[in-house]
Protein backbone atom coordinates (compact mmCIF):
# COMPACT_ATOMS: atom_id res chain seq x y z
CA UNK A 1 0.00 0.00 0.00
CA UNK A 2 1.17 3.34 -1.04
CA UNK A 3 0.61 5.29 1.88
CA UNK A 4 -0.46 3.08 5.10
CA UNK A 5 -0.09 5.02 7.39
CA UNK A 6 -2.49 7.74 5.95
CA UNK A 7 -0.11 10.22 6.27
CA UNK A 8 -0.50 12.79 2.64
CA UNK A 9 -4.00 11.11 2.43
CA UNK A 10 -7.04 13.84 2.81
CA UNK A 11 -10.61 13.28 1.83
CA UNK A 12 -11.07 15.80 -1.43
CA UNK A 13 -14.39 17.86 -1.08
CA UNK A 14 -14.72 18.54 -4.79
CA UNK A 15 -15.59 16.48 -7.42
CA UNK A 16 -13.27 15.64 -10.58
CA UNK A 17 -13.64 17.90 -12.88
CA UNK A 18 -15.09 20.70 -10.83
CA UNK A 19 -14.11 23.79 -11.83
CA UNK A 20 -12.69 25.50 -8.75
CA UNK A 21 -10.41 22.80 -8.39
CA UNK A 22 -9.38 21.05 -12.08
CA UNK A 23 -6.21 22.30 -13.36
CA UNK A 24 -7.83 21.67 -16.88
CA UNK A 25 -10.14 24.85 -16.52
CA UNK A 26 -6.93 26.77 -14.93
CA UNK A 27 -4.44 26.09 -16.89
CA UNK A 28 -1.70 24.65 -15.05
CA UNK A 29 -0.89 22.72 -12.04
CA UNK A 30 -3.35 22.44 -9.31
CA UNK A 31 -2.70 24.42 -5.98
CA UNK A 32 -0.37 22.78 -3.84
CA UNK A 33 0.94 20.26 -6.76
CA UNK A 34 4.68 20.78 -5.93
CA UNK A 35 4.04 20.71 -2.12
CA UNK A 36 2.72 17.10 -2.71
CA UNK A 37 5.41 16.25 -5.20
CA UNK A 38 7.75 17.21 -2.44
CA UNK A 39 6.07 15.31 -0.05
CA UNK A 40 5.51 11.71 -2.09
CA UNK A 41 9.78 11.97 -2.18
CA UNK A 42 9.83 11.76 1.82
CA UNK A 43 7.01 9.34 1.89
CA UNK A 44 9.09 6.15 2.72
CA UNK A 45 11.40 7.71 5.06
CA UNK A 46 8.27 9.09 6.93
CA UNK A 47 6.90 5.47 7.06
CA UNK A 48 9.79 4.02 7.69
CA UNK A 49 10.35 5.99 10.83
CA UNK A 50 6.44 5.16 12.19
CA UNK A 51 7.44 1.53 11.24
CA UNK A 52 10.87 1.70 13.85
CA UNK A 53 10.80 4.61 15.89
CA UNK A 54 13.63 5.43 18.16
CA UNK A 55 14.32 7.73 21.19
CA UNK A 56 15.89 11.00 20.40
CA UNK A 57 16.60 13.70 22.60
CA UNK A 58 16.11 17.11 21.55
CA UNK A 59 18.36 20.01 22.92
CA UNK A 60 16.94 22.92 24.81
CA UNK A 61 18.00 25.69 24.26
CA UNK A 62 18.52 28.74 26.65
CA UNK A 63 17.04 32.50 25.79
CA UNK A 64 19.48 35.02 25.14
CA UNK A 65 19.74 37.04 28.24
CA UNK A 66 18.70 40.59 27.76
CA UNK A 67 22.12 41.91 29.11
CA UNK A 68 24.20 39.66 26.43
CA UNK A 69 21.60 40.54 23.78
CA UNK A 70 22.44 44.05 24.65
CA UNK A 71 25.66 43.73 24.30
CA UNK A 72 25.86 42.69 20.82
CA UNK A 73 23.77 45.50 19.78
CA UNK A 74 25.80 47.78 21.34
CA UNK A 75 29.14 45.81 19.22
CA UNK A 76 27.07 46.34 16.12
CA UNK A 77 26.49 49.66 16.72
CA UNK A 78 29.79 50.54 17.26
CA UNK A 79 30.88 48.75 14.30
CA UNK A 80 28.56 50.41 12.28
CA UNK A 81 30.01 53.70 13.63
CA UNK A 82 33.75 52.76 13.21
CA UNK A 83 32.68 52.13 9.45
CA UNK A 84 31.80 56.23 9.26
């Protein structure tokens, strides 16, 4: 089966050939044709990781204190005024 998992699969609400959605009365590729090209390339490796998922950990990552992020605007700014 193409797509078991039922990942990219959506229930369409018009019918073929309806006119608000057929690329033949448009003249080109239907909306959102090269988002679901894109998306049938990662199909298997999105299935493939439902079929054997692992633990990962994800990094957290700390805010930028406001005194640090200060800092570097005031670096920039002097920069910015050596350039003058």
């Amino acid at each position: 089966k193409l797509d078991p998992y039922g990942i990219f699969t959506k229930e369409r609400g018009f019918a073929p050939g309806d006119p608000r959605r057929c690329r033949g009365h448009r003249y080109g590729p239907r909306e959102g044709f090269h988002q679901m090209e894109k998306e049938f390339r990662i199909l298997d490796y999105v299935g493939e990781a439902l079929k054997n998922p692992r633990e990962v950990e994800i990094e957290k990552k700390e805010p930028v204190s406001v005194d640090y992020f200060k800092e570097i605007l005031e670096e920039e700014e002097n920069k910015k005024e050596d350039d003058k």
